[in-house]
PDB file of N, CA and C in Angstrom:
ATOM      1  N   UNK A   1       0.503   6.359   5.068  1.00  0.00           N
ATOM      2  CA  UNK A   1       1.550   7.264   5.486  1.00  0.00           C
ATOM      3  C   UNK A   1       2.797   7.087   4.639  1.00  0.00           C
ATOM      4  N   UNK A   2       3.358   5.953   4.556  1.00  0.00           N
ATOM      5  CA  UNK A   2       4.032   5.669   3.680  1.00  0.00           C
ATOM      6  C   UNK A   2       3.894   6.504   2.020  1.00  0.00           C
ATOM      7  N   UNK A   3       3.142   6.406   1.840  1.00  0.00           N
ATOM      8  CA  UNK A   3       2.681   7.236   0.209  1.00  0.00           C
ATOM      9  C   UNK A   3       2.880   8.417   0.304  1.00  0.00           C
ATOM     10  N   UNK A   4       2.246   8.815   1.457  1.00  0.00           N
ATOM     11  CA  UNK A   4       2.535  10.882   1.670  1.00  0.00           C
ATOM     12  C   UNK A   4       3.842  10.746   1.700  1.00  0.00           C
ATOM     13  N   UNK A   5       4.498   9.678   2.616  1.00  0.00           N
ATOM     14  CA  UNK A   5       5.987  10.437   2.428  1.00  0.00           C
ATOM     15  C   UNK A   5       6.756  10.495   1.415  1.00  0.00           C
ATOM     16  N   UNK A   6       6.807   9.037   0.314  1.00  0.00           N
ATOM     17  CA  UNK A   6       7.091   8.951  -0.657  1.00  0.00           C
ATOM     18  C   UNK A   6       6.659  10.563  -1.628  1.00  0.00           C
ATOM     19  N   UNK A   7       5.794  11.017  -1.588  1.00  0.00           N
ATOM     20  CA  UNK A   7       5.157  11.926  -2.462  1.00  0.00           C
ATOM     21  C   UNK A   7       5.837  13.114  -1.824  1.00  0.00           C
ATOM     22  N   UNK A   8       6.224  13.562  -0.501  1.00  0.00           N
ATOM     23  CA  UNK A   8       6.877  14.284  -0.323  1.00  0.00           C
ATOM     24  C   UNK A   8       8.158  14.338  -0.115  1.00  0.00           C
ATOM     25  N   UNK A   9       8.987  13.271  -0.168  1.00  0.00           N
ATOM     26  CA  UNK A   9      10.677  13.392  -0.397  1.00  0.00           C
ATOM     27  C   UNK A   9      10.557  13.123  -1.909  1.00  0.00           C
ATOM     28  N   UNK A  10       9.894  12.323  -2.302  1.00  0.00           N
ATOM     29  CA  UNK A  10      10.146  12.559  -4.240  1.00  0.00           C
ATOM     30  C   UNK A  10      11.256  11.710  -4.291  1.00  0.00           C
ATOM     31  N   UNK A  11      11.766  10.473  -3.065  1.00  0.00           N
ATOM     32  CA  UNK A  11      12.959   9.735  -3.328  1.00  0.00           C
ATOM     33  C   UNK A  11      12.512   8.535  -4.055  1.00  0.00           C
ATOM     34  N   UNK A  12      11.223   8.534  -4.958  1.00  0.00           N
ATOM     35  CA  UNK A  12      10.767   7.575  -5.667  1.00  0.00           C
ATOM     36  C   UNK A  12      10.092   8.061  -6.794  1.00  0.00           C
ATOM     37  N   UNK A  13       9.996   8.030  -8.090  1.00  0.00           N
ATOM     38  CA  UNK A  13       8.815   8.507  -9.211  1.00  0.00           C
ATOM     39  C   UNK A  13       7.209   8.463  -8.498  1.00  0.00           C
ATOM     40  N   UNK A  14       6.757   9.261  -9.195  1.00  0.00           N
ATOM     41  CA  UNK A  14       4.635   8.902  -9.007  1.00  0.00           C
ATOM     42  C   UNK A  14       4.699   7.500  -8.999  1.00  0.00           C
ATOM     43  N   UNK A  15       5.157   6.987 -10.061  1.00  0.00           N
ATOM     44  CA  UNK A  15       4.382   5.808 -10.557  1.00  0.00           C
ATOM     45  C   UNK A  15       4.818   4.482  -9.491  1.00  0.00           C
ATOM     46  N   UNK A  16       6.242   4.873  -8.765  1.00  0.00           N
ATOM     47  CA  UNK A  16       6.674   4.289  -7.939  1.00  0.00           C
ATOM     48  C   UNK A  16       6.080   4.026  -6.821  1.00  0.00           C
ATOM     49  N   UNK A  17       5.766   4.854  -6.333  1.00  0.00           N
ATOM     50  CA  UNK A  17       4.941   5.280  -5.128  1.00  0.00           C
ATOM     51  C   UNK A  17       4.043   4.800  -5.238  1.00  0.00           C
ATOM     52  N   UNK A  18       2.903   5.015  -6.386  1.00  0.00           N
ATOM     53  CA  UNK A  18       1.514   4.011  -6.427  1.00  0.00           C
ATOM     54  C   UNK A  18       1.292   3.433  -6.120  1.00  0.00           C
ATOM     55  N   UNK A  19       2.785   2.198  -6.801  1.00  0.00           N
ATOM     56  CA  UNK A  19       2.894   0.574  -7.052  1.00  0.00           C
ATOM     57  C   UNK A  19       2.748   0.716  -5.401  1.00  0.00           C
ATOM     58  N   UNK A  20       3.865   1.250  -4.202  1.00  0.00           N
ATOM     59  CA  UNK A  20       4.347   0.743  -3.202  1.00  0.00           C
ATOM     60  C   UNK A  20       2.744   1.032  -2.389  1.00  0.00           C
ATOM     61  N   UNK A  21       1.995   1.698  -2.805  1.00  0.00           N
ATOM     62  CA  UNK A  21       0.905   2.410  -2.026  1.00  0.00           C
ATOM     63  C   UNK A  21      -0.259   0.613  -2.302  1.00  0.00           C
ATOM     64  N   UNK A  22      -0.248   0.476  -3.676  1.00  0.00           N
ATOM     65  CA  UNK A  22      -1.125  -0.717  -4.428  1.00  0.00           C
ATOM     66  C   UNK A  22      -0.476  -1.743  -3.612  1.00  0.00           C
ATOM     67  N   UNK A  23       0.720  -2.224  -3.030  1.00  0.00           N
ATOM     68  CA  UNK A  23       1.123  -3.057  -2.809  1.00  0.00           C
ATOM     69  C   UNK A  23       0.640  -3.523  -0.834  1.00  0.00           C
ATOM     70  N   UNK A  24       0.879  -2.218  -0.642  1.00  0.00           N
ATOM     71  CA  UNK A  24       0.293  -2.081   1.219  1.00  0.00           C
ATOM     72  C   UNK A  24      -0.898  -2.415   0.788  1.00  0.00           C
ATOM     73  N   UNK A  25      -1.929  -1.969   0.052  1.00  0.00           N
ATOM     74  CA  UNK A  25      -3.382  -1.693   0.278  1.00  0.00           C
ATOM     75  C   UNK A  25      -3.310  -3.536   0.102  1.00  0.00           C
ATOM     76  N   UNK A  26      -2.815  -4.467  -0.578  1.00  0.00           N
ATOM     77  CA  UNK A  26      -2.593  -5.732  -0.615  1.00  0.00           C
ATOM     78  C   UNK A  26      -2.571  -6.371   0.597  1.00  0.00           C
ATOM     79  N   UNK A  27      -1.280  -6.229   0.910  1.00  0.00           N
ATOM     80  CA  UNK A  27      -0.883  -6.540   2.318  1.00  0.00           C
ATOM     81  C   UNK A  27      -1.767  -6.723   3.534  1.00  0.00           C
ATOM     82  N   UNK A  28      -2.893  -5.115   3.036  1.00  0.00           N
ATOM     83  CA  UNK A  28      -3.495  -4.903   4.224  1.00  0.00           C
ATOM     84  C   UNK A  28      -5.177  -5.430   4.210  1.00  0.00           C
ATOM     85  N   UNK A  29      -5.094  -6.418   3.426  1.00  0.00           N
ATOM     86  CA  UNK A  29      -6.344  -6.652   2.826  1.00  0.00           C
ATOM     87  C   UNK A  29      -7.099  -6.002   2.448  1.00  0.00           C
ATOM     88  N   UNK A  30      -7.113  -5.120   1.833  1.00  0.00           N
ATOM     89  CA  UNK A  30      -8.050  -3.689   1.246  1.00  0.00           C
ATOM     90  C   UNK A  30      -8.578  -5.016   0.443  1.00  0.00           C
ATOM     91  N   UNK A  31      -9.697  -4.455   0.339  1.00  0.00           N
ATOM     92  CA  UNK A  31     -10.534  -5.061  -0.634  1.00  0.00           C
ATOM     93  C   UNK A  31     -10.329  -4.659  -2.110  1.00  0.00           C
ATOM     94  N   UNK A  32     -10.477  -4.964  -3.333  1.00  0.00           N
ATOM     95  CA  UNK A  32     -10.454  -5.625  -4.121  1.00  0.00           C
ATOM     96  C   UNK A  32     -10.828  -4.165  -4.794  1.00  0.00           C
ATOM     97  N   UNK A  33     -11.789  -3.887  -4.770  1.00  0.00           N
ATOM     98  CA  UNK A  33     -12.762  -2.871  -5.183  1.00  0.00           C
ATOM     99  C   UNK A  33     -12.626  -1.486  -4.993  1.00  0.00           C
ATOM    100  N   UNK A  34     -12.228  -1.010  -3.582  1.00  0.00           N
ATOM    101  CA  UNK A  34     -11.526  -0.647  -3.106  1.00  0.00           C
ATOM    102  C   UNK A  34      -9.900  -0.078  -2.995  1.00  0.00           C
ATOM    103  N   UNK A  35      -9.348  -0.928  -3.338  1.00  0.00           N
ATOM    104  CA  UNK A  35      -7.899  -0.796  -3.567  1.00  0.00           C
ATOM    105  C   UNK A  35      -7.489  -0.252  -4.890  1.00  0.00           C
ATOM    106  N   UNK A  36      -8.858  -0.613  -5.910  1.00  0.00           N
ATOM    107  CA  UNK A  36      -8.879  -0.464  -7.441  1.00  0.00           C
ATOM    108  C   UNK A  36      -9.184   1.476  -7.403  1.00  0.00           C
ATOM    109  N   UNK A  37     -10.065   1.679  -6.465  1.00  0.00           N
ATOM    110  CA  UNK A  37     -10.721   2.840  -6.743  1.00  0.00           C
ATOM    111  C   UNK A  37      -9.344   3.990  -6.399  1.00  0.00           C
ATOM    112  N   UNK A  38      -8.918   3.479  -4.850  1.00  0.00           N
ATOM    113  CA  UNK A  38      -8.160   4.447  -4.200  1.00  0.00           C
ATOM    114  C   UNK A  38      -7.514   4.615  -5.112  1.00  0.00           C
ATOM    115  N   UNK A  39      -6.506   3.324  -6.110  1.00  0.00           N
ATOM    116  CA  UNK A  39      -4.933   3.475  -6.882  1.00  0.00           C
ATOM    117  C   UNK A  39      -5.571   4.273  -8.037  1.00  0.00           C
ATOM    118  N   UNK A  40      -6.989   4.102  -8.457  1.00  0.00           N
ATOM    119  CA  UNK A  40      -7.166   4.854  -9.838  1.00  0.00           C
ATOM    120  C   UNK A  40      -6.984   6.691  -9.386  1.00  0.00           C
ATOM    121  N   UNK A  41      -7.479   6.882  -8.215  1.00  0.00           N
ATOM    122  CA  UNK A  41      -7.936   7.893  -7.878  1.00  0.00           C
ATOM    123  C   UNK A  41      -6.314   8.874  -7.476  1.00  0.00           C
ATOM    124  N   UNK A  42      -5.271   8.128  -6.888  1.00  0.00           N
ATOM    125  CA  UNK A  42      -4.392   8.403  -6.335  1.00  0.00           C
ATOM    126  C   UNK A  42      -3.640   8.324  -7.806  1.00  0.00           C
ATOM    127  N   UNK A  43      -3.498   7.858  -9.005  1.00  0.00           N
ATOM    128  CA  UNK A  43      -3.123   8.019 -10.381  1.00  0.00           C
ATOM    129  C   UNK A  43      -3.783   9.272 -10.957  1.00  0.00           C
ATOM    130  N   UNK A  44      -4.536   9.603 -10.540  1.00  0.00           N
ATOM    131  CA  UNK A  44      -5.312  10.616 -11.530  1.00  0.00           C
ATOM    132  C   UNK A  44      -5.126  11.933 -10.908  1.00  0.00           C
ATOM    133  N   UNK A  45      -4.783  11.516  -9.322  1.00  0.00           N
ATOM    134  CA  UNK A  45      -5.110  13.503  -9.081  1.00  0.00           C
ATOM    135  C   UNK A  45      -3.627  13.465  -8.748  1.00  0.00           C
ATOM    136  N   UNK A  46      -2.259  12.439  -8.428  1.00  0.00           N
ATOM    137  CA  UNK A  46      -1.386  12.314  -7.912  1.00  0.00           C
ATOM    138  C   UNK A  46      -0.936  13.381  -8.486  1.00  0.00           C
ATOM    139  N   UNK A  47      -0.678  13.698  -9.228  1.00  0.00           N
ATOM    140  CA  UNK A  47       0.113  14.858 -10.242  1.00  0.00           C
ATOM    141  C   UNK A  47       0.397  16.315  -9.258  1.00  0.00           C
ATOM    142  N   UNK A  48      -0.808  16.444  -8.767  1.00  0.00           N
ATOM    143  CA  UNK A  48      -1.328  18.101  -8.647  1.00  0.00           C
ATOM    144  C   UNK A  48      -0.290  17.900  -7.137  1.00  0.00           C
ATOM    145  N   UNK A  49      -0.688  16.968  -6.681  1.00  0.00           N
ATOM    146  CA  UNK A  49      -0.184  16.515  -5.168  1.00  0.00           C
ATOM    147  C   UNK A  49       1.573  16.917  -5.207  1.00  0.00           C
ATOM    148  N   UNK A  50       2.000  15.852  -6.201  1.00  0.00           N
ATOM    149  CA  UNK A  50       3.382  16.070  -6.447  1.00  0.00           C
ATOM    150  C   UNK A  50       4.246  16.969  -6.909  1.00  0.00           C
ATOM    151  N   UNK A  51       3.276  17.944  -7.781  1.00  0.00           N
ATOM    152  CA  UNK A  51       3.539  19.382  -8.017  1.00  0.00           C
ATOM    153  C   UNK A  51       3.328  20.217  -7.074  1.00  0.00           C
ATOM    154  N   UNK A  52       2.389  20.094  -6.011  1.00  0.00           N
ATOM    155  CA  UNK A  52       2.775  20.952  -4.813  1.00  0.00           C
ATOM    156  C   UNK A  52       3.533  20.928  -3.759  1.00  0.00           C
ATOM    157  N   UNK A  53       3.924  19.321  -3.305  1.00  0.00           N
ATOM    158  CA  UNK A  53       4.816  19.094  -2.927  1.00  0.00           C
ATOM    159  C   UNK A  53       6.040  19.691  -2.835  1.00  0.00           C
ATOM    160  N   UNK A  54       6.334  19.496  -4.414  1.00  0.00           N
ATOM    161  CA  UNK A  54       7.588  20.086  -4.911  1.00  0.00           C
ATOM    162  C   UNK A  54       7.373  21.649  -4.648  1.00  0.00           C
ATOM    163  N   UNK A  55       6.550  22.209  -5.172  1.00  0.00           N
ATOM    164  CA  UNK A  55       6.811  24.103  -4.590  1.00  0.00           C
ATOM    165  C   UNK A  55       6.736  24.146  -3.421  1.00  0.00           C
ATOM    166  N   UNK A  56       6.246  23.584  -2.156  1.00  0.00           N
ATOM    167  CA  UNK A  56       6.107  23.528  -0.480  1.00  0.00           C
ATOM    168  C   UNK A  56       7.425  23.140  -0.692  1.00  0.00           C
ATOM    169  N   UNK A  57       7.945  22.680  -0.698  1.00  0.00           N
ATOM    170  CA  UNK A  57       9.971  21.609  -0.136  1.00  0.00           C
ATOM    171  C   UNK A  57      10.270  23.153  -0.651  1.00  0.00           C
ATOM    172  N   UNK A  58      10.589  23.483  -2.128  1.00  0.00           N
ATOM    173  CA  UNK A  58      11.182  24.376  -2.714  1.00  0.00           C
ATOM    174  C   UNK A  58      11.144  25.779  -1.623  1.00  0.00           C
ATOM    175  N   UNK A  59       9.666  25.846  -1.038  1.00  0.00           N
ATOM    176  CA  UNK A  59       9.660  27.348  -0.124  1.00  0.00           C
ATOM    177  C   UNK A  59       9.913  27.204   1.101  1.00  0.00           C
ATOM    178  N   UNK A  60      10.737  25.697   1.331  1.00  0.00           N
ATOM    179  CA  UNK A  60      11.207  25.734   2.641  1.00  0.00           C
ATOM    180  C   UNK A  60      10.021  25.274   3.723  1.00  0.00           C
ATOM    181  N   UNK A  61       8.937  24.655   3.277  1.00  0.00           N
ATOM    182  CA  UNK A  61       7.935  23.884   4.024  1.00  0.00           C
ATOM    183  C   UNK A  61       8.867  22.136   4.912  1.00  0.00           C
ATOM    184  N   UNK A  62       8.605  21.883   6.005  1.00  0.00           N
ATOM    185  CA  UNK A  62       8.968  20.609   6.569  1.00  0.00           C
ATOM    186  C   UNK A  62       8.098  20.259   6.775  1.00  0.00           C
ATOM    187  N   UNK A  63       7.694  18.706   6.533  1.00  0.00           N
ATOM    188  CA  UNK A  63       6.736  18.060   6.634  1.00  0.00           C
ATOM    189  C   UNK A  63       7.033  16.392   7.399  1.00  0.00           C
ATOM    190  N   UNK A  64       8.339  16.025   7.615  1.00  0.00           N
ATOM    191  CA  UNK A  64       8.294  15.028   8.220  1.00  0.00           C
ATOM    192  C   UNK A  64       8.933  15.167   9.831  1.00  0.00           C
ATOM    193  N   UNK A  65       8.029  15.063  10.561  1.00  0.00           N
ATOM    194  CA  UNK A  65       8.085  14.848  11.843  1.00  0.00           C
ATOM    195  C   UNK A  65       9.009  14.238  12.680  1.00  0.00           C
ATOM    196  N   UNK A  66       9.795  14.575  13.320  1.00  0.00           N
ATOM    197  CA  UNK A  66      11.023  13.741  14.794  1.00  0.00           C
ATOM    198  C   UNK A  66       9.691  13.623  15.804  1.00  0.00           C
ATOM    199  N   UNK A  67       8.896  14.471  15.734  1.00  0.00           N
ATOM    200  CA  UNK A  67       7.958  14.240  17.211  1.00  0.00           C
ATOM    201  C   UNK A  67       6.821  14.165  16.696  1.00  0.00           C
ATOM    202  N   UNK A  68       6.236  13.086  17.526  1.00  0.00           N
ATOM    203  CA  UNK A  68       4.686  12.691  16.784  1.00  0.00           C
ATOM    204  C   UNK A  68       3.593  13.494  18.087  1.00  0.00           C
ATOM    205  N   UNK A  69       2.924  14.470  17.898  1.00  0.00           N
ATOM    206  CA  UNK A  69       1.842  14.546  18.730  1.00  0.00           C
ATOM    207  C   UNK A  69       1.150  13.534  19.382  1.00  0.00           C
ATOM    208  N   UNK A  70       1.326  14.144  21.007  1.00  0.00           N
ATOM    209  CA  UNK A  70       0.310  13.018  21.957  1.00  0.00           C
ATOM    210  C   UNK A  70      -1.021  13.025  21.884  1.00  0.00           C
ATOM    211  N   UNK A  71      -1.828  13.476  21.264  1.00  0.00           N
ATOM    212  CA  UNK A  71      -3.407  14.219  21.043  1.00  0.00           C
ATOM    213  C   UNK A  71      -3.386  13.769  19.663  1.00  0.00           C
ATOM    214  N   UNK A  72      -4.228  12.661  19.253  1.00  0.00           N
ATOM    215  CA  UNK A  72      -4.118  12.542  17.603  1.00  0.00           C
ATOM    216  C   UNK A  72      -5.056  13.048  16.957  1.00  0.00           C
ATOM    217  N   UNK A  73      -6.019  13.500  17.814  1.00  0.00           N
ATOM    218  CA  UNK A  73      -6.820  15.012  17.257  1.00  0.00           C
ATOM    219  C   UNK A  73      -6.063  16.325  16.845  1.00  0.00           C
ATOM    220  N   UNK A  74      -4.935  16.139  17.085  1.00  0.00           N
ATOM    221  CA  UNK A  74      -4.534  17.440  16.725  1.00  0.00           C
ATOM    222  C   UNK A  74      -4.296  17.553  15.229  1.00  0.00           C
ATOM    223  N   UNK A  75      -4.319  18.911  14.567  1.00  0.00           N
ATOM    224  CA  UNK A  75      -4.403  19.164  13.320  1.00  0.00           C
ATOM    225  C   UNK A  75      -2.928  19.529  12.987  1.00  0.00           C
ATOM    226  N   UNK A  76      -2.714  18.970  11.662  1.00  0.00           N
ATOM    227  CA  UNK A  76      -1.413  19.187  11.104  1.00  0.00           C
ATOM    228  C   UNK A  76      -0.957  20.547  11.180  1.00  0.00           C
ATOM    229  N   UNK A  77      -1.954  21.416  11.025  1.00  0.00           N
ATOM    230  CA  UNK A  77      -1.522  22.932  11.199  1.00  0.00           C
ATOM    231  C   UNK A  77      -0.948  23.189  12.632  1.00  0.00           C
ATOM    232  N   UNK A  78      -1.745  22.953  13.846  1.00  0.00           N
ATOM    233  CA  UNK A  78      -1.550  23.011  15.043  1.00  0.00           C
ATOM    234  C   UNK A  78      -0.156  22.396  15.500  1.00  0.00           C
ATOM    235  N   UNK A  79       0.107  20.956  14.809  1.00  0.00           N
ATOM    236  CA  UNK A  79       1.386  20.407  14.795  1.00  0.00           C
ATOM    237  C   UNK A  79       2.309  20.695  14.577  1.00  0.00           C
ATOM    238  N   UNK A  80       2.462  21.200  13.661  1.00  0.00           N
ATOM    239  CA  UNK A  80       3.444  21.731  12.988  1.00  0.00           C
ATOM    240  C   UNK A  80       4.446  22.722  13.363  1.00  0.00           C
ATOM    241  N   UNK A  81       3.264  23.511  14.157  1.00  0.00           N
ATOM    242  CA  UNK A  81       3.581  25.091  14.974  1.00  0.00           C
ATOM    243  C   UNK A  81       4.450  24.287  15.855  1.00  0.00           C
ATOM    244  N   UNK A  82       4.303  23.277  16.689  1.00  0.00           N
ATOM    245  CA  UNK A  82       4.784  22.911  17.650  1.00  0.00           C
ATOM    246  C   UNK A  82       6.502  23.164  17.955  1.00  0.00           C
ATOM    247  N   UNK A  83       7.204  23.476  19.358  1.00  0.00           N
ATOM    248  CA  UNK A  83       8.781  23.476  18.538  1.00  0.00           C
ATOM    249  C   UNK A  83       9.451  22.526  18.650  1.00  0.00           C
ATOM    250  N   UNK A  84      10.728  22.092  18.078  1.00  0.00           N
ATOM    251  CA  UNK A  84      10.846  20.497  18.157  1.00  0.00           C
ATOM    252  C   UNK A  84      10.280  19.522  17.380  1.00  0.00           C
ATOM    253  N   UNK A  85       9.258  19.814  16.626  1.00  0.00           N
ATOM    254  CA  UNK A  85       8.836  19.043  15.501  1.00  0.00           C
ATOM    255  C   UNK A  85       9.800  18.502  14.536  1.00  0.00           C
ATOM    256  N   UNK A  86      10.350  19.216  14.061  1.00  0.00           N
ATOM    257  CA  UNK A  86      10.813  19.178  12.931  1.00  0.00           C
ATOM    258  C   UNK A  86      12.365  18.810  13.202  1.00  0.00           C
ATOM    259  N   UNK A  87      13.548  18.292  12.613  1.00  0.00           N
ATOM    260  CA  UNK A  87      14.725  18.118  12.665  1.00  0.00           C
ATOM    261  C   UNK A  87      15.490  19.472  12.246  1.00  0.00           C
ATOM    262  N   UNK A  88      16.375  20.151  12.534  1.00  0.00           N
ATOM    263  CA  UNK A  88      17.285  21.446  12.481  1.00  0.00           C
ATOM    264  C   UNK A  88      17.572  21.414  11.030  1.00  0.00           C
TER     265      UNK A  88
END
């Protein structure tokens, strides 16, 4: 979660974000193998991510939450709709 948000406020570079993403997966004992694949994988497509990011913020998309859904089945789309989600 941390990484999506980083990737969507953009208050850190890609490469920043990685590190902080490589550094949890540490923390959290990700395995070895694992941790190698996600950071290669999250380096390689991160780009497209962060370029859409940036046009969603730009068209006025909100994406970080004041209210967390009680149902964690619920879908980000469904969430989103919700009112009160979002900060004014």
């Amino acid at each position: 979660m941390v990484h999506d948000y980083l990737y969507w406020t953009q208050t850190r570079s890609p490469k920043e974000a990685d590190l902080i993403l490589d550094m949890a997966m540490e923390d959290f004992d990700v395995g070895a193998v694992t941790a190698k694949l996600i950071y290669g994988a999250v380096r390689l497509g991160g780009k497209s991510a962060w370029k859409g990011n940036a046009e969603k913020k730009a068209q006025g998309e909100k994406r970080v939450p004041i209210r967390l859904p009680q149902d964690p089945r619920m879908t980000w789309d469904d969430s989103k709709q919700r009112p009160g989600v979002f900060a004014p």
